[in-house]
PDB file of N, CA and C in Angstrom:
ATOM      1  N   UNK A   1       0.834  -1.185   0.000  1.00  0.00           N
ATOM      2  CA  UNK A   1       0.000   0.000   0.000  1.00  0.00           C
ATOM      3  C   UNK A   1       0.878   1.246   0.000  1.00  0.00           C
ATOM      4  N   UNK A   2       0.897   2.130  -0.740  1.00  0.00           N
ATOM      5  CA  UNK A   2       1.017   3.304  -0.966  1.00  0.00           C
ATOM      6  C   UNK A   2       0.585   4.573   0.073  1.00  0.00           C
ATOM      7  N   UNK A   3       1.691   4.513   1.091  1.00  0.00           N
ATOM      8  CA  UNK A   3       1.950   5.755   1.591  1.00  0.00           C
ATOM      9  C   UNK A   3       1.504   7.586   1.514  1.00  0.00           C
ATOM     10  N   UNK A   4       0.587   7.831   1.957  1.00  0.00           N
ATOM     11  CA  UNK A   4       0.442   9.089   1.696  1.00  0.00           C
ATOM     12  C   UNK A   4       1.564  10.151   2.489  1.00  0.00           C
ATOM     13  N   UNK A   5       1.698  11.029   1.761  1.00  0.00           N
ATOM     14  CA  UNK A   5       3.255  11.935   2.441  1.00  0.00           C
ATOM     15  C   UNK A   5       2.375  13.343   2.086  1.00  0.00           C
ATOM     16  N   UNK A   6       1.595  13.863   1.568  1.00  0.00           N
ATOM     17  CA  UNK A   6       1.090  15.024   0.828  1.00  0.00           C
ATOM     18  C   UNK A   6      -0.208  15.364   2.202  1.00  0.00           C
ATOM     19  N   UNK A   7       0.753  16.736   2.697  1.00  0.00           N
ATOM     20  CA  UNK A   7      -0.818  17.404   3.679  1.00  0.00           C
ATOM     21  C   UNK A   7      -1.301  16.078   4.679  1.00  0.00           C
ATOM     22  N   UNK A   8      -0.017  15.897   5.462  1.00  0.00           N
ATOM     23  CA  UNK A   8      -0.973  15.264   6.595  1.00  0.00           C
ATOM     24  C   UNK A   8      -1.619  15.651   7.401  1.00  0.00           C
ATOM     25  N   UNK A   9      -2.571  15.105   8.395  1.00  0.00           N
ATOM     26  CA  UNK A   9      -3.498  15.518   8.986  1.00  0.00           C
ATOM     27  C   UNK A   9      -3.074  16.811  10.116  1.00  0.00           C
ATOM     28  N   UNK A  10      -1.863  16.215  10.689  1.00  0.00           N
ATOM     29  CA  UNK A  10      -1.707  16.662  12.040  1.00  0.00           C
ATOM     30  C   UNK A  10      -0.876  18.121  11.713  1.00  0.00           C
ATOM     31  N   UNK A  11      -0.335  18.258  10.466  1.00  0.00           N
ATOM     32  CA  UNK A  11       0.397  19.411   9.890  1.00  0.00           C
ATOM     33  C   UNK A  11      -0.806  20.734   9.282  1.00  0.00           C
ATOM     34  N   UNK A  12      -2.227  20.145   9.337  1.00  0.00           N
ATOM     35  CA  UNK A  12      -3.531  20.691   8.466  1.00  0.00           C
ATOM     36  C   UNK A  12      -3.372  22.632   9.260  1.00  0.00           C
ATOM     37  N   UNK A  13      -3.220  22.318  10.920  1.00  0.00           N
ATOM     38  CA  UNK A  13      -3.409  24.293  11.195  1.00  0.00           C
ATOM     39  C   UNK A  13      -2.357  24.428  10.997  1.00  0.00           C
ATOM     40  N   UNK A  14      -1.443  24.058  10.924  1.00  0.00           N
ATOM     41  CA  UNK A  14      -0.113  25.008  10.808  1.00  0.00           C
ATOM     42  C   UNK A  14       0.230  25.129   9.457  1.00  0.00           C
ATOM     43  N   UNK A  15      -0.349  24.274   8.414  1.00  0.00           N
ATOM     44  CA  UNK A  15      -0.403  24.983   6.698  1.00  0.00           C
ATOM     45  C   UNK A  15      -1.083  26.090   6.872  1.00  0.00           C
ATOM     46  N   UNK A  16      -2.779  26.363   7.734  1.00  0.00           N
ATOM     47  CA  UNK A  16      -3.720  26.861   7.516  1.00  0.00           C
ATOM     48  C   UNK A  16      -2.559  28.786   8.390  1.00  0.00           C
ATOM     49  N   UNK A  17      -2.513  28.205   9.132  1.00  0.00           N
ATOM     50  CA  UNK A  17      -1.540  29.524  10.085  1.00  0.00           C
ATOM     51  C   UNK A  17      -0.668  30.017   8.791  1.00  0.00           C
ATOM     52  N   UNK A  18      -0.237  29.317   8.359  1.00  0.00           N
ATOM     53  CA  UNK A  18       1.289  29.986   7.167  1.00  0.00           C
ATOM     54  C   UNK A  18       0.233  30.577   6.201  1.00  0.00           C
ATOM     55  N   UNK A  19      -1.087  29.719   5.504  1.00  0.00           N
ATOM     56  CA  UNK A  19      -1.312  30.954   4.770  1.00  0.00           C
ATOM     57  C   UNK A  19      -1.710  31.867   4.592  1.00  0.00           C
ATOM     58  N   UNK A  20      -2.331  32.026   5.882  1.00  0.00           N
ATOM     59  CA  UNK A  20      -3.153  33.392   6.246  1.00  0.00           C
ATOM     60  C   UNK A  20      -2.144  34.468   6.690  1.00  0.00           C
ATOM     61  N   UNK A  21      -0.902  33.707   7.155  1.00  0.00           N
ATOM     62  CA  UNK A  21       0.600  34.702   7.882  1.00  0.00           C
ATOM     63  C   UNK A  21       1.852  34.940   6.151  1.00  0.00           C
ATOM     64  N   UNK A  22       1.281  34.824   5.317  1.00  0.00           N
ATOM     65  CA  UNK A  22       2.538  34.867   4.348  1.00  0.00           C
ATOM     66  C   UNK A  22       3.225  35.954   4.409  1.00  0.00           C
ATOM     67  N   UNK A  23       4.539  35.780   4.069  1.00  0.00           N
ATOM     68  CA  UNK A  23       5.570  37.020   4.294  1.00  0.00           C
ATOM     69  C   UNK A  23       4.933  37.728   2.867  1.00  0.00           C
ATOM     70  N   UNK A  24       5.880  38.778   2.958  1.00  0.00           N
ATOM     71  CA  UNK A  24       5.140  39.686   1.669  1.00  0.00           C
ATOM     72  C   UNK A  24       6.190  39.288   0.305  1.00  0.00           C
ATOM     73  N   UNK A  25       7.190  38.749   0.400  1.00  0.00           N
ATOM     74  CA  UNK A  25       7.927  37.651  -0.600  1.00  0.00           C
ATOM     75  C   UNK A  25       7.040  36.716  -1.262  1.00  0.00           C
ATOM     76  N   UNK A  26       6.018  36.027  -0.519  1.00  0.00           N
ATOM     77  CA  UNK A  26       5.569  34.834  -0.558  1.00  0.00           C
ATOM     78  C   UNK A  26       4.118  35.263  -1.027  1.00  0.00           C
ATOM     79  N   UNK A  27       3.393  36.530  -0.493  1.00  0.00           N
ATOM     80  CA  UNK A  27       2.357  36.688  -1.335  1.00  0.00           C
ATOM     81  C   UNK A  27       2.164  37.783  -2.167  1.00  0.00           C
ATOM     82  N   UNK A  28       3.419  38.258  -2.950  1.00  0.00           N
ATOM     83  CA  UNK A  28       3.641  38.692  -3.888  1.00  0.00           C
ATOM     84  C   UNK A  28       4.681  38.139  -5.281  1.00  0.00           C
ATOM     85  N   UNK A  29       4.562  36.428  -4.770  1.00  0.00           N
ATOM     86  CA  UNK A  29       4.689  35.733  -5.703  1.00  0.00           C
ATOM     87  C   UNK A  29       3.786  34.955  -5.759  1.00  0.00           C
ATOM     88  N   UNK A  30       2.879  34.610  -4.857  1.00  0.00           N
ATOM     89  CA  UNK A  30       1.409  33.859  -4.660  1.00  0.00           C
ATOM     90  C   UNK A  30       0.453  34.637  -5.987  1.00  0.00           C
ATOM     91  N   UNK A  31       0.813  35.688  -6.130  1.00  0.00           N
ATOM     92  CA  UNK A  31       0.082  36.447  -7.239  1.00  0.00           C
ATOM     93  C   UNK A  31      -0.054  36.096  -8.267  1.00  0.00           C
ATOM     94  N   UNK A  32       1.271  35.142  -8.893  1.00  0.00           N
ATOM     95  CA  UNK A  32       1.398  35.205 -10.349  1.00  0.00           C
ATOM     96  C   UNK A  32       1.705  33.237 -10.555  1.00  0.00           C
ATOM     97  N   UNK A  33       1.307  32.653  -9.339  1.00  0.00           N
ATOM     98  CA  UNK A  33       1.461  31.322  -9.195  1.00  0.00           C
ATOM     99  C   UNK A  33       0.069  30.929  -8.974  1.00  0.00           C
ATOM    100  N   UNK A  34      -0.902  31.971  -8.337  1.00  0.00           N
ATOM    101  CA  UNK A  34      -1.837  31.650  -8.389  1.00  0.00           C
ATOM    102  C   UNK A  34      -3.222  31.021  -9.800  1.00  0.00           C
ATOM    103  N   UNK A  35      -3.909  30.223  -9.342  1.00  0.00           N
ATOM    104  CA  UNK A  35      -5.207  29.618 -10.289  1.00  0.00           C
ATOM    105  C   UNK A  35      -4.287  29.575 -11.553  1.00  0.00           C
ATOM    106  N   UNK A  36      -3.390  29.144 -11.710  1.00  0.00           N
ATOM    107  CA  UNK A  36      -3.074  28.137 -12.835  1.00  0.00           C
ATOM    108  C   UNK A  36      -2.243  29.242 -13.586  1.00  0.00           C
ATOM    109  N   UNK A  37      -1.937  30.382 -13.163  1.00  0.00           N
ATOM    110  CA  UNK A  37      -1.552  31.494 -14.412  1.00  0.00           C
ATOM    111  C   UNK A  37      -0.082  31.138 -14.659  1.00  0.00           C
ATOM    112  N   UNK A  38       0.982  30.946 -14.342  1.00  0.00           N
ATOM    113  CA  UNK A  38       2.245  30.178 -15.150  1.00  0.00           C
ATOM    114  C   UNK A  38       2.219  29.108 -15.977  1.00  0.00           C
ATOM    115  N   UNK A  39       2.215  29.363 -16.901  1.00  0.00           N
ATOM    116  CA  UNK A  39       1.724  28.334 -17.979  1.00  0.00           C
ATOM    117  C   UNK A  39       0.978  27.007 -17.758  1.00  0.00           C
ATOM    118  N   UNK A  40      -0.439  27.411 -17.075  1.00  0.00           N
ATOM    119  CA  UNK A  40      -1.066  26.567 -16.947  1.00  0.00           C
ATOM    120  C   UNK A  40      -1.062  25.606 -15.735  1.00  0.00           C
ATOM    121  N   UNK A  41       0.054  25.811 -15.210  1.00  0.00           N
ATOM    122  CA  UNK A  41       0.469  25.109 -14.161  1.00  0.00           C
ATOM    123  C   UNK A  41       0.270  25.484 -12.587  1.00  0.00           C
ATOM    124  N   UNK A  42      -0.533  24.450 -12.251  1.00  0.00           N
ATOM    125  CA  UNK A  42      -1.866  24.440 -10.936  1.00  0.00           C
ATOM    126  C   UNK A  42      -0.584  24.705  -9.578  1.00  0.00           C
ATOM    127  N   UNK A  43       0.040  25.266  -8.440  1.00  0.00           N
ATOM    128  CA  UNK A  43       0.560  25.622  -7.685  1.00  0.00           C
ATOM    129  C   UNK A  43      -0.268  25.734  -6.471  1.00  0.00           C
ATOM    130  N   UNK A  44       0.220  24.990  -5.253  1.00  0.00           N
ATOM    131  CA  UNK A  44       0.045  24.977  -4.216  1.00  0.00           C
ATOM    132  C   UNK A  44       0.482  26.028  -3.143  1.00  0.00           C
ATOM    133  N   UNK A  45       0.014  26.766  -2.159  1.00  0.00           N
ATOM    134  CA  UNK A  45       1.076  26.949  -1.284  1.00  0.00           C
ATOM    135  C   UNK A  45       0.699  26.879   0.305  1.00  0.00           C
ATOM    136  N   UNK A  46       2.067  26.503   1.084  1.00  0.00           N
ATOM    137  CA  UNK A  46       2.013  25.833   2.246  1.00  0.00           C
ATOM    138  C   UNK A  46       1.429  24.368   2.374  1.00  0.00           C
ATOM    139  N   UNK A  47       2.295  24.068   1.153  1.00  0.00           N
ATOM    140  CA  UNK A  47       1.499  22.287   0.816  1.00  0.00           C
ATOM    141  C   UNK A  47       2.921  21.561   2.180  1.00  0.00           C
ATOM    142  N   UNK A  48       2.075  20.692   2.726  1.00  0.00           N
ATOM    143  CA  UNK A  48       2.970  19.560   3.251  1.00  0.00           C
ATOM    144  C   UNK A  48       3.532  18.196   2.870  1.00  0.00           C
ATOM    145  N   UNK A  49       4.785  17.751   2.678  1.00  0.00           N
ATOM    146  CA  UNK A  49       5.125  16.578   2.043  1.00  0.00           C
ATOM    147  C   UNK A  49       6.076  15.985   3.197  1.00  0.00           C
ATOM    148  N   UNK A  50       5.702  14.684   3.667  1.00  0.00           N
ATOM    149  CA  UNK A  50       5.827  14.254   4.857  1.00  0.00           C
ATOM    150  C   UNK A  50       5.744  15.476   6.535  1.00  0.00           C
ATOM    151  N   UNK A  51       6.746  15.933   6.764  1.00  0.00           N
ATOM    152  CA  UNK A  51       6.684  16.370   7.832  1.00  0.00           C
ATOM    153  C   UNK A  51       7.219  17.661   7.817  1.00  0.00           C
ATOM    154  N   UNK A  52       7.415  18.050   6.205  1.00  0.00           N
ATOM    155  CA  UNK A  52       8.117  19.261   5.817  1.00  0.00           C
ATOM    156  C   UNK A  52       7.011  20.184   5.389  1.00  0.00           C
ATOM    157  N   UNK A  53       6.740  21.259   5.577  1.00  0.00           N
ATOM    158  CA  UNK A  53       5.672  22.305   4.813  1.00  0.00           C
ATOM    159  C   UNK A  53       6.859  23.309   3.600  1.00  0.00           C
ATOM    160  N   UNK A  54       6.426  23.103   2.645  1.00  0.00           N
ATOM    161  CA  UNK A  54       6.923  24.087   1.400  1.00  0.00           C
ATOM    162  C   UNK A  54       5.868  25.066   1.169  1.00  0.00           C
ATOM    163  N   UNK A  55       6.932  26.106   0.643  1.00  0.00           N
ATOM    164  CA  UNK A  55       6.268  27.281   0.580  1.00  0.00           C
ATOM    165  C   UNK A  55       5.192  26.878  -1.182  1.00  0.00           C
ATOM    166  N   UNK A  56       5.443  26.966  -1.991  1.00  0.00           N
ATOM    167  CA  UNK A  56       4.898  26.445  -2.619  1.00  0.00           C
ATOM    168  C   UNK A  56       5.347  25.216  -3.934  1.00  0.00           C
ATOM    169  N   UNK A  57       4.327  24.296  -3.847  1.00  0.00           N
ATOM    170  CA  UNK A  57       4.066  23.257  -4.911  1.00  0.00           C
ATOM    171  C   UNK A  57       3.268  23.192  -6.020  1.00  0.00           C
ATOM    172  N   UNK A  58       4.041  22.964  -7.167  1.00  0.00           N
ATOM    173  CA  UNK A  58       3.357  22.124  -8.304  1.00  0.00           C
ATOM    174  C   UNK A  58       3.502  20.690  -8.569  1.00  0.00           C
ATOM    175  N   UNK A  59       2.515  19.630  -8.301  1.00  0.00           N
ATOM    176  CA  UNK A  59       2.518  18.652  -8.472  1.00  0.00           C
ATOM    177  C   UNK A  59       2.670  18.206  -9.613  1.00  0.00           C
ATOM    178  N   UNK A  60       2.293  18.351 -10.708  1.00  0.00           N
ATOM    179  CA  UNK A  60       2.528  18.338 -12.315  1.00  0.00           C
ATOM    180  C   UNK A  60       3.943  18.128 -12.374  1.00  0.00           C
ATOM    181  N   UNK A  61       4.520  18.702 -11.843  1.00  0.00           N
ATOM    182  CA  UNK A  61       6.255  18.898 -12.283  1.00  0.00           C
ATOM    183  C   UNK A  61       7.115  18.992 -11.286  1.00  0.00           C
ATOM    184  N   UNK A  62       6.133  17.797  -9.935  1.00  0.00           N
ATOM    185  CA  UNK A  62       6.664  17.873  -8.793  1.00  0.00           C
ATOM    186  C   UNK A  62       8.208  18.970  -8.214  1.00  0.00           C
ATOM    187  N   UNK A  63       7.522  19.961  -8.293  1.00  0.00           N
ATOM    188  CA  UNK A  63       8.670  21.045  -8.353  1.00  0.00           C
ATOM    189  C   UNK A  63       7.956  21.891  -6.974  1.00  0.00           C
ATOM    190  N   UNK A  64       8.991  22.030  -5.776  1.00  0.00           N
ATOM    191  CA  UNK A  64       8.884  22.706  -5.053  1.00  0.00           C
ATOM    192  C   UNK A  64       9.755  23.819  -4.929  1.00  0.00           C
ATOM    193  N   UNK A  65       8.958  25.666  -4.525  1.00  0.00           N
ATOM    194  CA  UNK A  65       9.603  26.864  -4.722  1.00  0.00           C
ATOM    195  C   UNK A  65       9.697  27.271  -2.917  1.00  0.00           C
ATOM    196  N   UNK A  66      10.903  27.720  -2.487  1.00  0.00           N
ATOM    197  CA  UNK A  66      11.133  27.756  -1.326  1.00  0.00           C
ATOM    198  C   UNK A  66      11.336  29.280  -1.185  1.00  0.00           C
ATOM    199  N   UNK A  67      11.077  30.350  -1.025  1.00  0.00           N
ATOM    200  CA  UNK A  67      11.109  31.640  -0.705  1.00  0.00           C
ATOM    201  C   UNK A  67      12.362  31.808   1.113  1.00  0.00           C
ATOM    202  N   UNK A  68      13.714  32.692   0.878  1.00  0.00           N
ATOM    203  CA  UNK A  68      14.093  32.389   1.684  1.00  0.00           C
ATOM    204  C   UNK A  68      14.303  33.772   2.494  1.00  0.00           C
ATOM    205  N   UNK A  69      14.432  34.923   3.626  1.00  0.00           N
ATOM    206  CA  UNK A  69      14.721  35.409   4.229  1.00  0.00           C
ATOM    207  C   UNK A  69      16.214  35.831   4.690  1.00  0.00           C
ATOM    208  N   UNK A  70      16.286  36.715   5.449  1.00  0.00           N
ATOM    209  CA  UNK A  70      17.603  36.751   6.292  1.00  0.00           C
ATOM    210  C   UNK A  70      17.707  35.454   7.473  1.00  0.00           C
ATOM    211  N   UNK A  71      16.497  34.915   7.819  1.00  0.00           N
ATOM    212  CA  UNK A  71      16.625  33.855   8.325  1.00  0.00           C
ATOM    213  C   UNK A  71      17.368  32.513   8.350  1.00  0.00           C
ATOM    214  N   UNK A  72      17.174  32.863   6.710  1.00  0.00           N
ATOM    215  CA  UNK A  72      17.698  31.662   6.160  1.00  0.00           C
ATOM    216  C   UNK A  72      19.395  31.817   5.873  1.00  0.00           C
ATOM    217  N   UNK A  73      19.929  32.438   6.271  1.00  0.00           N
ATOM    218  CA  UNK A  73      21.452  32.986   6.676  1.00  0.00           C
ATOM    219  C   UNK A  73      22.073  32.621   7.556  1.00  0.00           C
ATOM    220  N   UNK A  74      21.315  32.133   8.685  1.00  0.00           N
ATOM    221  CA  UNK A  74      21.889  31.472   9.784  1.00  0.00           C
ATOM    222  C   UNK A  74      22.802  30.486   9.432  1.00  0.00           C
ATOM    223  N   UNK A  75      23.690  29.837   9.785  1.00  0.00           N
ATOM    224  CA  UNK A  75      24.745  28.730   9.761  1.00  0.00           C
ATOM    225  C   UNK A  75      23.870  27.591   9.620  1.00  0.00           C
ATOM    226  N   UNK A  76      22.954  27.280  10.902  1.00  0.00           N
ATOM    227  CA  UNK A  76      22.794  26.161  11.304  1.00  0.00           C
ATOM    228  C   UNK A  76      20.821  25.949  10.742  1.00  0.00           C
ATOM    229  N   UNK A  77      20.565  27.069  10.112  1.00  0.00           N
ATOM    230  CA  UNK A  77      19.008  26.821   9.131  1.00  0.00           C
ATOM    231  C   UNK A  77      19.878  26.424   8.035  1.00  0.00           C
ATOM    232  N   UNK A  78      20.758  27.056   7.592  1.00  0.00           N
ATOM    233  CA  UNK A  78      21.510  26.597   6.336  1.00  0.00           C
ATOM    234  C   UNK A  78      21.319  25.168   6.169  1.00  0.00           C
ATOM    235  N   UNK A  79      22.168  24.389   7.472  1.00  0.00           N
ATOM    236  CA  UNK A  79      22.331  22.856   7.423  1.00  0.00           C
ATOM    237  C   UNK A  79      20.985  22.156   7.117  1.00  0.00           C
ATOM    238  N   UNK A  80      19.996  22.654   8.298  1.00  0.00           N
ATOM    239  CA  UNK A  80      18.597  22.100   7.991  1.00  0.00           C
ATOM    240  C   UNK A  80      17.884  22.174   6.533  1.00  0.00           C
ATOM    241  N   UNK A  81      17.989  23.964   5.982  1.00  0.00           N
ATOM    242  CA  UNK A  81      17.577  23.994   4.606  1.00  0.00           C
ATOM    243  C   UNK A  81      18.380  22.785   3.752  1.00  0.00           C
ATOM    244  N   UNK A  82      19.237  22.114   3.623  1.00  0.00           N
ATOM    245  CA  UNK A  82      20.022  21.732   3.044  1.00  0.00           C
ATOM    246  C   UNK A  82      19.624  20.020   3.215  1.00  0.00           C
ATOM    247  N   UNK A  83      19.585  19.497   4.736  1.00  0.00           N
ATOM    248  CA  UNK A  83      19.452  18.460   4.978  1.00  0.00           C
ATOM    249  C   UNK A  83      17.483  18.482   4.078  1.00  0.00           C
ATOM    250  N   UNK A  84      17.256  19.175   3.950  1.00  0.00           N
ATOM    251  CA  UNK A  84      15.282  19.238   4.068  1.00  0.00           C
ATOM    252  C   UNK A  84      15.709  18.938   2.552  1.00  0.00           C
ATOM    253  N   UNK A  85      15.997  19.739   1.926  1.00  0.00           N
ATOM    254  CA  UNK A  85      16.126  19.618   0.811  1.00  0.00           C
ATOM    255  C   UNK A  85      16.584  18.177   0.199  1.00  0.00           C
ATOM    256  N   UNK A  86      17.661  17.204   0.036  1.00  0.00           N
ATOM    257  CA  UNK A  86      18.145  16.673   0.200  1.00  0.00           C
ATOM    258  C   UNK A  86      17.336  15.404   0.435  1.00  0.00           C
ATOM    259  N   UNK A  87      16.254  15.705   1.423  1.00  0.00           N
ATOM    260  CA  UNK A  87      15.383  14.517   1.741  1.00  0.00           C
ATOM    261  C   UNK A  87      14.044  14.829   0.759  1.00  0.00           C
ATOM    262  N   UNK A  88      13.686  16.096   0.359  1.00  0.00           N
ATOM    263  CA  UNK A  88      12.397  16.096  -0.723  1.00  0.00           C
ATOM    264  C   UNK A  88      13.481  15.661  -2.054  1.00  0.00           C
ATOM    265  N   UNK A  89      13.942  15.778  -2.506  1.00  0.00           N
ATOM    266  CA  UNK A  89      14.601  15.495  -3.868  1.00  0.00           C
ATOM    267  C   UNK A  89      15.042  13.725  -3.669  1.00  0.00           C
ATOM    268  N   UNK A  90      15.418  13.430  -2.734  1.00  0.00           N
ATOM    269  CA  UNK A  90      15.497  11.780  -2.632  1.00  0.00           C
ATOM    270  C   UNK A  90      13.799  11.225  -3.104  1.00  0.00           C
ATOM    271  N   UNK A  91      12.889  12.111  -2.844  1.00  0.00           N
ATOM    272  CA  UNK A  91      11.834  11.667  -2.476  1.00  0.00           C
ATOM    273  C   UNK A  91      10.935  11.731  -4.029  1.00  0.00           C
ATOM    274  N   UNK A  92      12.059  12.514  -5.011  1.00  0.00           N
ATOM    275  CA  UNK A  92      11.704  12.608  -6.486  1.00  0.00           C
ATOM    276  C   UNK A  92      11.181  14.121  -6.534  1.00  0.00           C
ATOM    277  N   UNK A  93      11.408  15.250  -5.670  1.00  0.00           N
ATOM    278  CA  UNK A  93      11.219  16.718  -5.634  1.00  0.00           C
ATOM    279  C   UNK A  93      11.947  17.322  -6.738  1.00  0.00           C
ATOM    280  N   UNK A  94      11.901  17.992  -7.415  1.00  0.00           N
ATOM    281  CA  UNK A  94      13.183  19.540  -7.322  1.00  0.00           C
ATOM    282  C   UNK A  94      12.742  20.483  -6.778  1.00  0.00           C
ATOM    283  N   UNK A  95      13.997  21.037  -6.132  1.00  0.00           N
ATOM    284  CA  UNK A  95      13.510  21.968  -5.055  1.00  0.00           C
ATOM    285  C   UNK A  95      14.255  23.449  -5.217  1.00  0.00           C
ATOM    286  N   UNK A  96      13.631  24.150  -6.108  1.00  0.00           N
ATOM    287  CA  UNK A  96      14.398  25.631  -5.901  1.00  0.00           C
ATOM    288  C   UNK A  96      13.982  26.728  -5.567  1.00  0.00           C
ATOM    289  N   UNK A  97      14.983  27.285  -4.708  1.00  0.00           N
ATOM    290  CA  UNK A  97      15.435  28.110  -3.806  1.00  0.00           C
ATOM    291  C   UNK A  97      15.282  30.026  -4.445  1.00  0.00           C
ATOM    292  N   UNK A  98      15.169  30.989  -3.809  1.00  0.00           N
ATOM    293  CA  UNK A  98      15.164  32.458  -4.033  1.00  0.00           C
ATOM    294  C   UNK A  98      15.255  33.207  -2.870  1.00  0.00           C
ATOM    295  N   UNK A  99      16.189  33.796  -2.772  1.00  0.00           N
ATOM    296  CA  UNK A  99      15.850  34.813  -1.544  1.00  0.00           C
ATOM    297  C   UNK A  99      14.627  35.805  -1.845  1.00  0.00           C
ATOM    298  N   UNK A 100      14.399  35.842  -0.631  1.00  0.00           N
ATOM    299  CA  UNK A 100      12.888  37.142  -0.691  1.00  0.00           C
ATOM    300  C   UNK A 100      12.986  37.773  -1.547  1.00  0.00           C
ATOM    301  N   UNK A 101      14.618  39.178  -1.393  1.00  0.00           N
ATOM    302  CA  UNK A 101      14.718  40.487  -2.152  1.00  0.00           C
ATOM    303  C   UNK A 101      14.411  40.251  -3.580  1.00  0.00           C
ATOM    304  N   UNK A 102      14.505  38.474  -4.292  1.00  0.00           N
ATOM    305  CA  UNK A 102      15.211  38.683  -5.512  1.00  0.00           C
ATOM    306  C   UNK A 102      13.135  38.809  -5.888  1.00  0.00           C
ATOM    307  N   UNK A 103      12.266  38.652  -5.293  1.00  0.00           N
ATOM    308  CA  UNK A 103      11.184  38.339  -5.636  1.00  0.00           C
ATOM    309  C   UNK A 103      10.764  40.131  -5.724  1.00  0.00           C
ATOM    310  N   UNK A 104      11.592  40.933  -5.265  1.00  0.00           N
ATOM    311  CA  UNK A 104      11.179  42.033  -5.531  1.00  0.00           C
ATOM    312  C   UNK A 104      11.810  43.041  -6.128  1.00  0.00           C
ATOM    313  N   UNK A 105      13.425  42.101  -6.698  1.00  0.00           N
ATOM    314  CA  UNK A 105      13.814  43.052  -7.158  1.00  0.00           C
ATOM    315  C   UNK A 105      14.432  42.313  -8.333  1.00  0.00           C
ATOM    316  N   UNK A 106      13.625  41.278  -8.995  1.00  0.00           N
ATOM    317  CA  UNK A 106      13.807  40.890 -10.432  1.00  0.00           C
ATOM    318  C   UNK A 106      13.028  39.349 -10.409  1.00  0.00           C
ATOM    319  N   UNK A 107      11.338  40.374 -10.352  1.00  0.00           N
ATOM    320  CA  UNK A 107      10.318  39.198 -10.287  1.00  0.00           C
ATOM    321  C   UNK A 107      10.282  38.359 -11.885  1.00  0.00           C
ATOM    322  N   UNK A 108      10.519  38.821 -12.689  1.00  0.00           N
ATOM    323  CA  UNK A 108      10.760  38.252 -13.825  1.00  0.00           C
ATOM    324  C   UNK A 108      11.534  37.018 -13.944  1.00  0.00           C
ATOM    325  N   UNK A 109      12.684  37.663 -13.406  1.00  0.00           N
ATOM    326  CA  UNK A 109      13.988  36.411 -13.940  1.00  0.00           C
ATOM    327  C   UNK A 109      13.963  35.269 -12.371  1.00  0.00           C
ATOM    328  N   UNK A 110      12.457  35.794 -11.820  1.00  0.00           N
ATOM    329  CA  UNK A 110      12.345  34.736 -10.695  1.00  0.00           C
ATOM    330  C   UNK A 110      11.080  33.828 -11.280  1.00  0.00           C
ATOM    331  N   UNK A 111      10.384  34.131 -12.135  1.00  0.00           N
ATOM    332  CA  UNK A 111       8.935  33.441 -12.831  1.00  0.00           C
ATOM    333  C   UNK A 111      10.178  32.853 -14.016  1.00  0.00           C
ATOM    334  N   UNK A 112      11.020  33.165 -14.787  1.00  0.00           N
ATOM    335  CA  UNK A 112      11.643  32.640 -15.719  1.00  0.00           C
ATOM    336  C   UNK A 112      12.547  31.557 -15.372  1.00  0.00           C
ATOM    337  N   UNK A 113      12.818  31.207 -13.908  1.00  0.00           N
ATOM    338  CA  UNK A 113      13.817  30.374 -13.772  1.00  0.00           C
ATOM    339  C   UNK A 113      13.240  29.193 -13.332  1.00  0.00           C
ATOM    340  N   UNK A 114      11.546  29.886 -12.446  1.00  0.00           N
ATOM    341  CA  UNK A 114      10.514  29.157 -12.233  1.00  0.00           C
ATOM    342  C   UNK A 114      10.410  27.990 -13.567  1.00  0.00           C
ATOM    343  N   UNK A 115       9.609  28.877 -14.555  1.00  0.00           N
ATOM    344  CA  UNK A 115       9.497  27.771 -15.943  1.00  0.00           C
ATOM    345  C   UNK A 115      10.160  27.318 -16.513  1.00  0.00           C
ATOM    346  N   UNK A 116      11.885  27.593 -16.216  1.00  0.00           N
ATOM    347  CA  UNK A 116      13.103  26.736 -16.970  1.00  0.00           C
ATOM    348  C   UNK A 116      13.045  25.417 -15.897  1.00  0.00           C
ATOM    349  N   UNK A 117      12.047  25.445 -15.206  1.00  0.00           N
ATOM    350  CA  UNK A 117      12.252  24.072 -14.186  1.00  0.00           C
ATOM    351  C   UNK A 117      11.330  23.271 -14.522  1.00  0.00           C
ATOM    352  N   UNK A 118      10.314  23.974 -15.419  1.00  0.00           N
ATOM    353  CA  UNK A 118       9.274  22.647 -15.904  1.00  0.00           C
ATOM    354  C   UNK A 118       9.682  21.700 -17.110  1.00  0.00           C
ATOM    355  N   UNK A 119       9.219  20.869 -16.944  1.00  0.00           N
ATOM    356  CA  UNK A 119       9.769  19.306 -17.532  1.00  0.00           C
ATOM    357  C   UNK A 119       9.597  19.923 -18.939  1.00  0.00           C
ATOM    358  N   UNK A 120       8.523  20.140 -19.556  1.00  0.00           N
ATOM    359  CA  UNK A 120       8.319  20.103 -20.737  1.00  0.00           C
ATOM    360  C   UNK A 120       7.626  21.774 -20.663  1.00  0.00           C
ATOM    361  N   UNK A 121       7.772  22.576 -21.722  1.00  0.00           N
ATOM    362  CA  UNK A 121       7.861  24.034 -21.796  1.00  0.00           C
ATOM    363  C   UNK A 121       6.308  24.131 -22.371  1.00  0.00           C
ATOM    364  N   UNK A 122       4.942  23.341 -21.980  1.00  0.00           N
ATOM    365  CA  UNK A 122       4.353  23.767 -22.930  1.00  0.00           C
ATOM    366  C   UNK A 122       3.488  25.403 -22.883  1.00  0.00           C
TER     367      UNK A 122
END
């Protein structure tokens, strides 16, 4: 039997908390990921896959987008971002990465690097 890993139960308020709390990185790229508008392609966000919450998912092209902070500068989030990562891509993920600023200060070549990650360009 086939394992469910996608939005478990016990992770359900704390997706629901992240998306009502999005940083302004995260929902000013929620804008243009939203209802299917990148070429068609359906995007999740604050989806859970096992015990990890990503900022957002497309299942189509199992491709997860991680929005990152000054937070994410720390030494030792580094290791974790890294180990997390590491375990969604074992798991058949790709997982790429943007700092916040770049979402506001070259939203373009952040939606363009987005769709150089989908499998097939249609």
């Amino acid at each position: 039997m086939k394992q469910n890993i996608h939005n478990l139960k016990h992770l359900e308020e704390r997706r629901k908390a992240l998306r009502k709390n999005l940083t302004s990185a995260e929902a000013t790229l929620w804008k243009y990921l939203q209802k299917s508008q990148l070429q068609g392609r359906k995007f999740r966000r604050q989806h859970s896959i096992k015990n990890f919450i990503v900022d957002f998912y497309c299942a189509k092209e199992k491709l997860i987008i991680e929005l990152d902070g000054a937070y994410h500068l720390d030494f030792a989030q580094q290791q974790y971002d890294f180990e997390r990562t590491k375990q969604l891509e074992f798991l058949g993920f790709n997982v790429i990465r943007f700092e916040n600023k770049l979402v506001f200060e070259n939203l373009q070549g952040v939606l363009n690097e987005i769709i150089s990650n989908f499998k097939n360009g249609e």
